[in-house]
Protein backbone atom coordinates (compact mmCIF):
# COMPACT_ATOMS: atom_id res chain seq x y z
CA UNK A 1 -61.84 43.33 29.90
CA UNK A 2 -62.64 46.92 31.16
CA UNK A 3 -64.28 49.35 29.08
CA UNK A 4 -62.80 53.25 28.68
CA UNK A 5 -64.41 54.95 31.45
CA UNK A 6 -63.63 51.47 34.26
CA UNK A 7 -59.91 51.76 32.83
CA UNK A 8 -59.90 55.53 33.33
CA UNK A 9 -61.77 54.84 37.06
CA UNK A 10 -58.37 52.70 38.02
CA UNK A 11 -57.34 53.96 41.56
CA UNK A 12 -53.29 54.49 41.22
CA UNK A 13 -51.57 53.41 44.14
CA UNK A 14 -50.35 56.87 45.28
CA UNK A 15 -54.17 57.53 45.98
CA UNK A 16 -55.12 54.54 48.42
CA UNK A 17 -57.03 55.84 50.97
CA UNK A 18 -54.70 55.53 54.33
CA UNK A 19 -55.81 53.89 57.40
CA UNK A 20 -58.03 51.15 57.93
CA UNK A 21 -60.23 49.50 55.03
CA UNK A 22 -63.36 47.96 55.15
CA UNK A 23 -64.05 44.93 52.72
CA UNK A 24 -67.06 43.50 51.43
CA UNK A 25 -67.51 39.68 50.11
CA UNK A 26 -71.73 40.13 48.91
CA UNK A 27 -74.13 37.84 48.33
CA UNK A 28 -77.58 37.45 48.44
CA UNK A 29 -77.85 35.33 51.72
CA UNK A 30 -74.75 36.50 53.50
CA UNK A 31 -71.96 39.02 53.26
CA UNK A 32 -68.44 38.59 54.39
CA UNK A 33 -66.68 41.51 56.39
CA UNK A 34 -62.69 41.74 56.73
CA UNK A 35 -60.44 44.57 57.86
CA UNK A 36 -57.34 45.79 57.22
CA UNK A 37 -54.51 48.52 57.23
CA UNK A 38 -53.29 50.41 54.69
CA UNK A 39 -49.92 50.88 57.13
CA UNK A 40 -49.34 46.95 57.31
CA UNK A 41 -50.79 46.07 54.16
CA UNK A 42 -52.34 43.11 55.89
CA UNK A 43 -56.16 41.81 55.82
CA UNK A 44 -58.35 39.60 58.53
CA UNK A 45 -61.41 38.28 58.50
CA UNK A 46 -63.51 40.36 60.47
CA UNK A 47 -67.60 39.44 60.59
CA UNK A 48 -70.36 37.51 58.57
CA UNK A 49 -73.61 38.75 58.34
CA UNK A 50 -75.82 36.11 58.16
CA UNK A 51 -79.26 38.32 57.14
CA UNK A 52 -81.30 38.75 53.93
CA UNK A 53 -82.84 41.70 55.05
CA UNK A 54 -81.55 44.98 53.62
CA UNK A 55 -81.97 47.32 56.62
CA UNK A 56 -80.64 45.00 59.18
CA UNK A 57 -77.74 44.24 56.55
CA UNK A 58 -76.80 47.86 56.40
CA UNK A 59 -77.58 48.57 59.93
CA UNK A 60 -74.81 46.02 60.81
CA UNK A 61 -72.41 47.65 58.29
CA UNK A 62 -73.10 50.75 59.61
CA UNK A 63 -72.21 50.03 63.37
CA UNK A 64 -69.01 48.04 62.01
CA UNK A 65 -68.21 51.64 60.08
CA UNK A 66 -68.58 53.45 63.27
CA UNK A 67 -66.08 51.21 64.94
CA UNK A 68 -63.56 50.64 63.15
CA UNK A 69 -64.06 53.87 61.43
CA UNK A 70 -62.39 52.94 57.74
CA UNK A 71 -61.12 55.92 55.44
CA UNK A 72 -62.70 53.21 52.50
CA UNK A 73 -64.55 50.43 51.72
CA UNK A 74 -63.83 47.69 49.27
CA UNK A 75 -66.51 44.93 47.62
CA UNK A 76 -65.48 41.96 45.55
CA UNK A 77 -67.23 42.50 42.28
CA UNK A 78 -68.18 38.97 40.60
CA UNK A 79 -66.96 38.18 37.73
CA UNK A 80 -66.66 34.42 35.75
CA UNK A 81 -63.80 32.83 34.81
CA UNK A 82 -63.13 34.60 31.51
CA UNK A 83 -64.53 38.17 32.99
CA UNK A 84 -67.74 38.22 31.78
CA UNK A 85 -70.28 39.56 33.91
CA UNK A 86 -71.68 37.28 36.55
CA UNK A 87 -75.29 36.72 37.73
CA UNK A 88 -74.44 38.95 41.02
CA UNK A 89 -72.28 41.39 39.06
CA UNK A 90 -75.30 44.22 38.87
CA UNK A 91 -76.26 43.11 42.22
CA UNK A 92 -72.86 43.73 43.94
CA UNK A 93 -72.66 47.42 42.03
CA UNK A 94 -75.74 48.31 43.51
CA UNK A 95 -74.66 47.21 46.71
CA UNK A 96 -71.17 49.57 46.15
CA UNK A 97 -73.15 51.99 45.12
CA UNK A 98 -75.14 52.00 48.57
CA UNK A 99 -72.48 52.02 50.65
CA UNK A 100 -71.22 54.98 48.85
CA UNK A 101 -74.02 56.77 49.23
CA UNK A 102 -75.19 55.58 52.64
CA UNK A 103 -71.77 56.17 54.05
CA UNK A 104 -70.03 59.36 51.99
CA UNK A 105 -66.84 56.60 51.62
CA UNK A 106 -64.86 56.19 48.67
CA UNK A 107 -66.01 52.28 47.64
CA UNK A 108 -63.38 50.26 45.29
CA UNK A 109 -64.42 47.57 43.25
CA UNK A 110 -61.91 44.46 43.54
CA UNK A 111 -62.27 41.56 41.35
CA UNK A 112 -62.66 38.76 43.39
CA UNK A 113 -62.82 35.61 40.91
CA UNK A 114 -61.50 32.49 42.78
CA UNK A 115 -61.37 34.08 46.58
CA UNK A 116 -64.00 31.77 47.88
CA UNK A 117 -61.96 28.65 46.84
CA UNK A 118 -58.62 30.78 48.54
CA UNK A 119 -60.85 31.21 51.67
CA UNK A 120 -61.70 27.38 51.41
CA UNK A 121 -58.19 26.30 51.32
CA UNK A 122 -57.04 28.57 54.30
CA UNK A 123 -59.51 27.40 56.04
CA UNK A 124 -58.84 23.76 55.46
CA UNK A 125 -55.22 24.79 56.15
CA UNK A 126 -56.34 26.07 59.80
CA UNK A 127 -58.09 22.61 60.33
CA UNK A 128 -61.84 23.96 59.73
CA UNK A 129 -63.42 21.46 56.97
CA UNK A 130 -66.49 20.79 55.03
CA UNK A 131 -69.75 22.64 56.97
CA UNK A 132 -67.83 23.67 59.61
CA UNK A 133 -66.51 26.35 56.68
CA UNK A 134 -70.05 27.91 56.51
CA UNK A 135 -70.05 30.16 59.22
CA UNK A 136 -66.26 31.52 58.37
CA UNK A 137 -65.97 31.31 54.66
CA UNK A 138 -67.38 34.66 53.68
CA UNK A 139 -64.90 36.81 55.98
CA UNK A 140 -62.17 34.75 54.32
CA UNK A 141 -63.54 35.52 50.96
CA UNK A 142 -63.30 39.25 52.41
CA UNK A 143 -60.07 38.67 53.63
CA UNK A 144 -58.76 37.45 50.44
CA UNK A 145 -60.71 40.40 48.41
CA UNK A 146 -58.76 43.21 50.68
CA UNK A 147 -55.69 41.27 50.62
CA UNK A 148 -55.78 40.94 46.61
CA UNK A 149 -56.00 44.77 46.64
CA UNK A 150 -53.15 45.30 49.19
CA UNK A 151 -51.38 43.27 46.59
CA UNK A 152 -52.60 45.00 43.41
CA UNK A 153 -54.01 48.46 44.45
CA UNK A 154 -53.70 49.46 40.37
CA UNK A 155 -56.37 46.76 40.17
CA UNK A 156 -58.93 48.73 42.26
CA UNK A 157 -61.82 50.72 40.38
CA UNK A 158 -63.49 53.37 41.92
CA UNK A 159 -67.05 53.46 42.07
């Protein structure tokens, strides 16, 4: 359940940001990248990167930001089943919060409860099973995360 000011932070769907978006799947050991258009309303998996360190993390965000140059960025925000706060909840804020402030782009915060186990079951639906899933699974997660708010924009919070 959102409190007042998250409820009062929901983005309304006449303000998505137009053009190409920028989604985040974060975790401590890897973070899944996926693009998409606002135009097409359509997601892909885009990049994983596969690095614990900070700076080379956001180094690698920030030459994916100057290619594809998105008008906003999107992060899964954690959640458990019944919407309680997660273990990486603060963790992913902070890392919204960074790429707002490193970047000067609006950030939404998507909730992205069950996405991995969507990503899984594409995957296994493209033919790519078990460990082989490793390497992909966090774009898909990504994918999933922009395509939820393509779906749902109402459901996006602002950070």
């Amino acid at each position: 359940m959102l409190d007042m000011p998250e409820q009062a932070a929901l983005h309304a769907p006449s303000l998505i940001p137009q053009g190409t978006l920028l989604a985040f799947d974060f975790g401590t050991k890897r973070i899944g990248i996926a693009k998409g258009s606002t135009l097409l309303r359509s997601a892909h998996p885009l990049a994983t990167i596969n690095d614990e360190k900070t700076d080379v993390r956001f180094a690698k965000i920030a030459a994916l930001i100057e290619e594809w140059q998105p008008s906003a960025l999107v992060v899964g925000l954690p959640s458990n089943d019944d919407g309680t706060p997660h273990e990486l909840t603060a963790l992913c804020r902070r890392f919204a919060n960074r790429l707002k402030g490193r970047f000067s782009l609006p950030v939404l915060l998507v909730d992205e409860r069950y996405t991995s186990l969507a990503a899984s079951e594409r995957l296994n639906e493209q033919g790519v099973h078990g460990r082989k899933q490793k390497a992909l699974i966090d774009q898909y997660a990504a994918q999933q995360i922009l395509q939820a708010y393509f779906d749902e924009p109402a459901a996006g919070m602002t950070v």
